[in-house]
N, C-alpha and C. Protein backbone atom coordinates (compact mmCIF):
# COMPACT_ATOMS: atom_id res chain seq x y z
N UNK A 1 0.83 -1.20 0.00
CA UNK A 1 0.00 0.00 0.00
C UNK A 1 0.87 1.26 0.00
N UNK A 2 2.46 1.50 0.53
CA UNK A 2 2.98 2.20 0.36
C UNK A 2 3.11 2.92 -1.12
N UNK A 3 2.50 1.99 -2.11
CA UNK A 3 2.63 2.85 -3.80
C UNK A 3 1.76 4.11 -3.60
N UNK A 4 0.66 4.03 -3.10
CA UNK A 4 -0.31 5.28 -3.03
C UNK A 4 0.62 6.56 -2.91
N UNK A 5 1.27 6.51 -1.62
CA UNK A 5 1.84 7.90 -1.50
C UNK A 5 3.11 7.83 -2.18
N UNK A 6 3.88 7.29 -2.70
CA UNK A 6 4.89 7.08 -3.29
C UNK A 6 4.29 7.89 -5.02
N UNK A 7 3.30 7.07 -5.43
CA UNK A 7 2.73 7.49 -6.81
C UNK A 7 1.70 8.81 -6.99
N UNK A 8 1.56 9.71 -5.47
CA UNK A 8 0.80 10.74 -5.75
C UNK A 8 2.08 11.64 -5.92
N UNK A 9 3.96 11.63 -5.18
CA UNK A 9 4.65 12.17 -5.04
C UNK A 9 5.22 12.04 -6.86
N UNK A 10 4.95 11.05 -7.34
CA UNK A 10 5.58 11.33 -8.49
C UNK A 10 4.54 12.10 -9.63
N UNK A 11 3.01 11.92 -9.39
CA UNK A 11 2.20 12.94 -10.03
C UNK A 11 2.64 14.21 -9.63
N UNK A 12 3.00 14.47 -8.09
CA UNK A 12 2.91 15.66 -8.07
C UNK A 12 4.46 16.93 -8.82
N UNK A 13 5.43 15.80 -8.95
CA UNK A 13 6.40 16.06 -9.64
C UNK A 13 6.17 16.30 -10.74
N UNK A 14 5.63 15.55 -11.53
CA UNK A 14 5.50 15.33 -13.18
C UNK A 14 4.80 17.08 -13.67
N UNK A 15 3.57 16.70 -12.58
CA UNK A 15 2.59 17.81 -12.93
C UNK A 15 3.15 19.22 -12.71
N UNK A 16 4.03 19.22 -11.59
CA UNK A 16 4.91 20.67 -11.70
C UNK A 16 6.12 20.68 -12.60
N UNK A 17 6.59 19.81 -12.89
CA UNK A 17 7.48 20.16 -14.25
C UNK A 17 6.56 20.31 -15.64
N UNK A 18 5.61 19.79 -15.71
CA UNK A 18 5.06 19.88 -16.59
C UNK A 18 4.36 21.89 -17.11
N UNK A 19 3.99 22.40 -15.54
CA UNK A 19 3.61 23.02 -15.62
C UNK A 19 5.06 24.10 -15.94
N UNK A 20 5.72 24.34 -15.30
CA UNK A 20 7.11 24.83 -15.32
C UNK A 20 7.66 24.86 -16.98
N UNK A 21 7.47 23.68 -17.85
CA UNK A 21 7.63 23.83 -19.10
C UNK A 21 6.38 23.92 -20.51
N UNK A 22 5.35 25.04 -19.44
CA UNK A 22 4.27 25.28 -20.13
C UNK A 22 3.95 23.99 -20.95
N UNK A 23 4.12 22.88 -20.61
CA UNK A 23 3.79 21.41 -21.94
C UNK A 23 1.97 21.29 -21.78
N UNK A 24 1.54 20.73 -22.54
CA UNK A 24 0.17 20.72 -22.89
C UNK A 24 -0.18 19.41 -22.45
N UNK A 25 0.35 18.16 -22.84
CA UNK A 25 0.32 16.88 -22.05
C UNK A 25 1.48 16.01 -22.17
N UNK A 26 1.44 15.84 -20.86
CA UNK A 26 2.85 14.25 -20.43
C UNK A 26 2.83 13.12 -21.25
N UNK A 27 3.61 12.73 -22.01
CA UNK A 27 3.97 11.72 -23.14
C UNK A 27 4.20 10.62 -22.08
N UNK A 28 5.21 10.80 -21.51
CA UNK A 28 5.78 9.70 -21.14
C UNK A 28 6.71 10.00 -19.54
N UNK A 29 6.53 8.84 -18.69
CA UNK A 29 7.52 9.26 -17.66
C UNK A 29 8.60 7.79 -17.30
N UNK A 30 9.69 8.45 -17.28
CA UNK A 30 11.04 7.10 -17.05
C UNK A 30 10.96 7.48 -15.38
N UNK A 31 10.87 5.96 -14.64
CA UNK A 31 11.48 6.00 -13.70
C UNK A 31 12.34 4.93 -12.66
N UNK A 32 13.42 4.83 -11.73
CA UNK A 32 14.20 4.54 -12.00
C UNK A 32 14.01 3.75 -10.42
N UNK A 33 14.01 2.69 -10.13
CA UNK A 33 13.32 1.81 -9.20
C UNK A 33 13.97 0.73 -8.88
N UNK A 34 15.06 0.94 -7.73
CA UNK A 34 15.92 -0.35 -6.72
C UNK A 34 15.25 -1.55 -6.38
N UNK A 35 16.52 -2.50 -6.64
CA UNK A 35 15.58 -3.58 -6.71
C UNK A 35 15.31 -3.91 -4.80
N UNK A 36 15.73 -3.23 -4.16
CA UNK A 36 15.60 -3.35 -2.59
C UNK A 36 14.74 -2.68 -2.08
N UNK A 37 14.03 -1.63 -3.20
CA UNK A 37 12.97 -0.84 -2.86
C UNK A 37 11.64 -1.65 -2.12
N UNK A 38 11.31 -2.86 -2.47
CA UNK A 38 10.12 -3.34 -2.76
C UNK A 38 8.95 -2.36 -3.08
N UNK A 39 8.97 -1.80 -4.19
CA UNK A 39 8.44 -1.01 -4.51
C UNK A 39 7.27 -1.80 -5.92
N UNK A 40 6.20 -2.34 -5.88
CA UNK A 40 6.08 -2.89 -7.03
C UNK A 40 5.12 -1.58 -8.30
N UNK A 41 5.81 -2.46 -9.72
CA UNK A 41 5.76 -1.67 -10.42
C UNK A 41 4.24 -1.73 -11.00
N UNK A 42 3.42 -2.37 -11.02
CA UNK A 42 1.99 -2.64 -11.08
C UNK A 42 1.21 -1.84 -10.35
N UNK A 43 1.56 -1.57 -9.03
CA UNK A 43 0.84 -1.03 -8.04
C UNK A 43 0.81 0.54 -8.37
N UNK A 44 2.11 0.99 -8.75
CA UNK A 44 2.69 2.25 -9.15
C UNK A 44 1.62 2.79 -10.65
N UNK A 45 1.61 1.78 -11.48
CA UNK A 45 0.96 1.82 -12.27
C UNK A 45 -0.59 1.67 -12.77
N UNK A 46 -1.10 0.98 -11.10
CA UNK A 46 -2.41 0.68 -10.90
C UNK A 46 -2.95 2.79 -10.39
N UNK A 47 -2.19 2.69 -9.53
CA UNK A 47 -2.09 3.93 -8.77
C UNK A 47 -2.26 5.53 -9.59
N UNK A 48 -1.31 5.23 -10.33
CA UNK A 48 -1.05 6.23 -11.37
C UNK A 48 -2.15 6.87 -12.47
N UNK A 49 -2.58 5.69 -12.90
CA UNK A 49 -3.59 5.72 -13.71
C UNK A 49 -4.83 6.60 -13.00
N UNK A 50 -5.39 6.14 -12.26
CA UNK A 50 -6.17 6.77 -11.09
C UNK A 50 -6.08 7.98 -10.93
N UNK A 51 -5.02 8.20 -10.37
CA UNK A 51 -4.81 9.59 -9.63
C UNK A 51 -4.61 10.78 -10.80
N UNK A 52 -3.75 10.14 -11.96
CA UNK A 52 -3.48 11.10 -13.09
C UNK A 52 -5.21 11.43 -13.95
N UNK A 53 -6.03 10.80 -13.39
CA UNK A 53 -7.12 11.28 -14.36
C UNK A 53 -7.31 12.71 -14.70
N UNK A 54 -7.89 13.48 -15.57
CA UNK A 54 -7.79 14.81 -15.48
C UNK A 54 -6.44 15.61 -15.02
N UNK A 55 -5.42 15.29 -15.53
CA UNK A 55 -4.33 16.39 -14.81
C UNK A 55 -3.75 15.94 -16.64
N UNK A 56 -2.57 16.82 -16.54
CA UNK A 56 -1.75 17.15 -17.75
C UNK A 56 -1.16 15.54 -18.06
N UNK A 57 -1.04 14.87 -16.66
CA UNK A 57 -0.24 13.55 -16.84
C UNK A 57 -1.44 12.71 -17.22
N UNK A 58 -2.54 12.74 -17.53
CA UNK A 58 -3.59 11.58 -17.90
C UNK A 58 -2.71 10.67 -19.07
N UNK A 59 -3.05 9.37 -19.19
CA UNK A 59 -2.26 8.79 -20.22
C UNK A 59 -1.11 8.64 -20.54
N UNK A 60 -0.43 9.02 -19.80
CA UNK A 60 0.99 8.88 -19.95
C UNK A 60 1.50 7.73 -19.84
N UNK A 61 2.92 7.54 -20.48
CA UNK A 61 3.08 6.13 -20.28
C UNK A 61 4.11 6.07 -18.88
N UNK A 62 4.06 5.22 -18.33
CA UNK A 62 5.07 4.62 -17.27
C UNK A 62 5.95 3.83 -17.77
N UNK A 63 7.25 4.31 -17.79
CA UNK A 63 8.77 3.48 -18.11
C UNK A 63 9.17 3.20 -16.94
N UNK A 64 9.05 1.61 -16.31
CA UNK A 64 10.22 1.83 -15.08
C UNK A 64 11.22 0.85 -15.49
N UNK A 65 12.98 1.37 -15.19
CA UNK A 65 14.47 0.75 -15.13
C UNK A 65 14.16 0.59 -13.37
N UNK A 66 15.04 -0.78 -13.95
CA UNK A 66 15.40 -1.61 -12.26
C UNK A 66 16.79 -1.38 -12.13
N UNK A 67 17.39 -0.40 -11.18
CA UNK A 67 18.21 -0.87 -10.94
C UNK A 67 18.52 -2.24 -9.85
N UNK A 68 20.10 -2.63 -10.37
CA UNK A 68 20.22 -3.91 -9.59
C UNK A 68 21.03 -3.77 -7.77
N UNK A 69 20.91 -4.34 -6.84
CA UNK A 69 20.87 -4.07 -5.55
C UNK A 69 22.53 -4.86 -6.02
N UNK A 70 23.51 -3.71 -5.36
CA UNK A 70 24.73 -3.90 -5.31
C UNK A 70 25.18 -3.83 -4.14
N UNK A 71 26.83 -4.62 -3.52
CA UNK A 71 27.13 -4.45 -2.51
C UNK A 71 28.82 -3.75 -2.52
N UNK A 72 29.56 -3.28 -1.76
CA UNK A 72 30.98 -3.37 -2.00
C UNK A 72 31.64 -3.72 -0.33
N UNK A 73 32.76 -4.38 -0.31
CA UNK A 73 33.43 -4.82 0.22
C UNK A 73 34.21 -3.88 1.52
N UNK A 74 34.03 -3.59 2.43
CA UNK A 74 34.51 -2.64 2.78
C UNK A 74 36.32 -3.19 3.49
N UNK A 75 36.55 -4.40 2.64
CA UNK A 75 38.09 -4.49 3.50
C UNK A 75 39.03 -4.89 1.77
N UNK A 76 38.39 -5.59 1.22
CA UNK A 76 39.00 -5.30 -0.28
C UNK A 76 38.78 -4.80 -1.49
N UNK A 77 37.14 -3.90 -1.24
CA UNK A 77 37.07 -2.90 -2.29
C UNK A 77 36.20 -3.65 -3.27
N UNK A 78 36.40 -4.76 -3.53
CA UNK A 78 35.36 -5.54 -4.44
C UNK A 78 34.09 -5.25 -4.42
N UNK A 79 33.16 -4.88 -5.41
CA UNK A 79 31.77 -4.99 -5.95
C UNK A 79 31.22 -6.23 -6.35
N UNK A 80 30.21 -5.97 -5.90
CA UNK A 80 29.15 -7.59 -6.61
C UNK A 80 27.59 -7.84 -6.43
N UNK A 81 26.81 -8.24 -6.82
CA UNK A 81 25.70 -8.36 -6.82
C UNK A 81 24.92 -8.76 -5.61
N UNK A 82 24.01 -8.21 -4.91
CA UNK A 82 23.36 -9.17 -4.00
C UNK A 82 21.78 -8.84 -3.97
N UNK A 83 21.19 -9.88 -3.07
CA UNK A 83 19.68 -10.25 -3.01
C UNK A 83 19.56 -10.29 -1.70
N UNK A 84 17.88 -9.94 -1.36
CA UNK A 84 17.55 -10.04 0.22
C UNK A 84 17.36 -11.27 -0.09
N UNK A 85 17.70 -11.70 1.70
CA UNK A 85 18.25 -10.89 2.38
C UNK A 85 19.56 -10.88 2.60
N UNK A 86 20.07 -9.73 3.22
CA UNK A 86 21.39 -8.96 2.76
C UNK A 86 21.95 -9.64 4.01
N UNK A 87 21.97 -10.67 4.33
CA UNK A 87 23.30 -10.83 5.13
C UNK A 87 24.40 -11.67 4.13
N UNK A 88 25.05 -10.57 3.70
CA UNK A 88 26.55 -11.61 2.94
C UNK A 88 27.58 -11.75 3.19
N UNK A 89 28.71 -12.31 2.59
CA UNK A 89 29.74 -11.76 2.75
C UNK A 89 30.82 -11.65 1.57
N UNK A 90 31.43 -11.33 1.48
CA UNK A 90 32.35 -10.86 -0.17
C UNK A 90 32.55 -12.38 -0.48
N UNK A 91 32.33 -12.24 -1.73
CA UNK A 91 32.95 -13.33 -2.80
C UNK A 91 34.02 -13.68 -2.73
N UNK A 92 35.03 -12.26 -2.67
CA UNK A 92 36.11 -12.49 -2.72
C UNK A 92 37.17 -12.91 -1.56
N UNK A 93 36.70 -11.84 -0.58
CA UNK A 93 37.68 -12.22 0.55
C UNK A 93 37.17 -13.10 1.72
N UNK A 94 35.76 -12.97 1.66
CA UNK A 94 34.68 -13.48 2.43
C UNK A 94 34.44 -13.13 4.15
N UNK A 95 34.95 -11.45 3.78
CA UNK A 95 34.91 -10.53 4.69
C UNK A 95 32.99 -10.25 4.92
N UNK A 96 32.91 -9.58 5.76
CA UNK A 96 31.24 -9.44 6.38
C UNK A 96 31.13 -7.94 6.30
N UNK A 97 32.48 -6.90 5.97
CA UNK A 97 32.09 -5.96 6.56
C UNK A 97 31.45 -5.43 4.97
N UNK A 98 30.55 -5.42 4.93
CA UNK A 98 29.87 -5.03 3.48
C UNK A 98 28.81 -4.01 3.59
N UNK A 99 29.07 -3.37 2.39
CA UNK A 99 28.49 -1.89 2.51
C UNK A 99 27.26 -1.82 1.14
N UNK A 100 26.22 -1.66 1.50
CA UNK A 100 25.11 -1.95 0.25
C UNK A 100 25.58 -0.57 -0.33
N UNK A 101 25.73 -0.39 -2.28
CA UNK A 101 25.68 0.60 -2.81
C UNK A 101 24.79 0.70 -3.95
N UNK A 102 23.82 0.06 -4.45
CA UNK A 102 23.27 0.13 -4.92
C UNK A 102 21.83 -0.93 -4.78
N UNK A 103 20.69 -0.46 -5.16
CA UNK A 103 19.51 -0.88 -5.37
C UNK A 103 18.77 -0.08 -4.02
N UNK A 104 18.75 1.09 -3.89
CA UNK A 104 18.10 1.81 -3.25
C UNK A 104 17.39 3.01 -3.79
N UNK A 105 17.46 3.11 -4.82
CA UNK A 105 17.51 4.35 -5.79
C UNK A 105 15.71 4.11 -6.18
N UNK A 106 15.50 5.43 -6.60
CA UNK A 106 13.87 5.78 -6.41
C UNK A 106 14.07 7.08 -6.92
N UNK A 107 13.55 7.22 -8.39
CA UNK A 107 13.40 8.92 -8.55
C UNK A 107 12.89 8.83 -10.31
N UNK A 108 12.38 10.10 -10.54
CA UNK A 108 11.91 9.91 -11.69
C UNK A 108 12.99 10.90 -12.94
N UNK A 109 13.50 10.02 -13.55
CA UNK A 109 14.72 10.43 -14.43
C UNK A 109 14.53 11.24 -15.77
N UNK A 110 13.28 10.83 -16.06
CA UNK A 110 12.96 12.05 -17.61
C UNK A 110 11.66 12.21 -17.80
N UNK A 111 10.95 13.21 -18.16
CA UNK A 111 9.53 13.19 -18.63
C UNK A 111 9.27 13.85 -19.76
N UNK A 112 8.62 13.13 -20.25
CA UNK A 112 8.54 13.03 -21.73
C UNK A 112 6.96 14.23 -22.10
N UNK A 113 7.00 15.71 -22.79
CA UNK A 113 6.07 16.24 -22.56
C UNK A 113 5.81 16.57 -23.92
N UNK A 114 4.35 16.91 -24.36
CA UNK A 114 4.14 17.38 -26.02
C UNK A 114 3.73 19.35 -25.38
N UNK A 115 4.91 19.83 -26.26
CA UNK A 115 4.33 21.59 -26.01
C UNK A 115 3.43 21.70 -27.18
N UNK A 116 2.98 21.09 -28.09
CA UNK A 116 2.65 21.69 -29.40
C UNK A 116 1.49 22.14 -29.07
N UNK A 117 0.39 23.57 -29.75
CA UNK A 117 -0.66 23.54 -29.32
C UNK A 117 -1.98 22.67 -30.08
């Protein structure tokens, strides 16, 4: 249920850039969604639809990129992939002290707008 307020914050983005670049209606919106978020992309899109009725963003399309949930090594520097849950330890050295750097990311990266009248 967390998509609700998550997906009124990205209407309410869209709709002020939109307005900001005088555009007439939202084509399209990219956005960019960790895979540690548990954020699902259906819900976002169930949500969206809804809430965008009547605003500049009606119809727009939803692009979402996953990023992938990364970790790095904090005793030999190594990067590598990981999955919840996050207790790991490096591949390489098979140290514990590990530092998540990626798959937390959440933001909306381009919006796609028609100015024509």
């Amino acid at each position: 249920m967390h998509e609700l307020p998550i997906t009124q914050g990205i209407l309410s983005v869209v709709v002020e850039a939109a307005q900001q670049a005088n555009a007439r209606q939202v084509l399209a919106i990219d956005i960019v969604i960790g895979e540690l978020t548990s954020i699902v992309d259906d819900s976002v899109q169930f949500y969206f639809d809804i809430l965008s009725q009547g605003t500049v963003a009606e119809g727009a399309a939803l692009h979402f990129h996953r990023e992938p949930a990364t970790a790095s090594c904090q005793d030999c520097g190594h990067t590598f992939a990981v999955s919840p849950p996050l207790f790991v330890e490096c591949p390489q050295c098979q140290s514990t002290l590990i530092r998540v750097t990626g798959g937390n990311e959440f933001c909306v990266q381009s919006i796609e707008v028609d100015n024509e009248s």
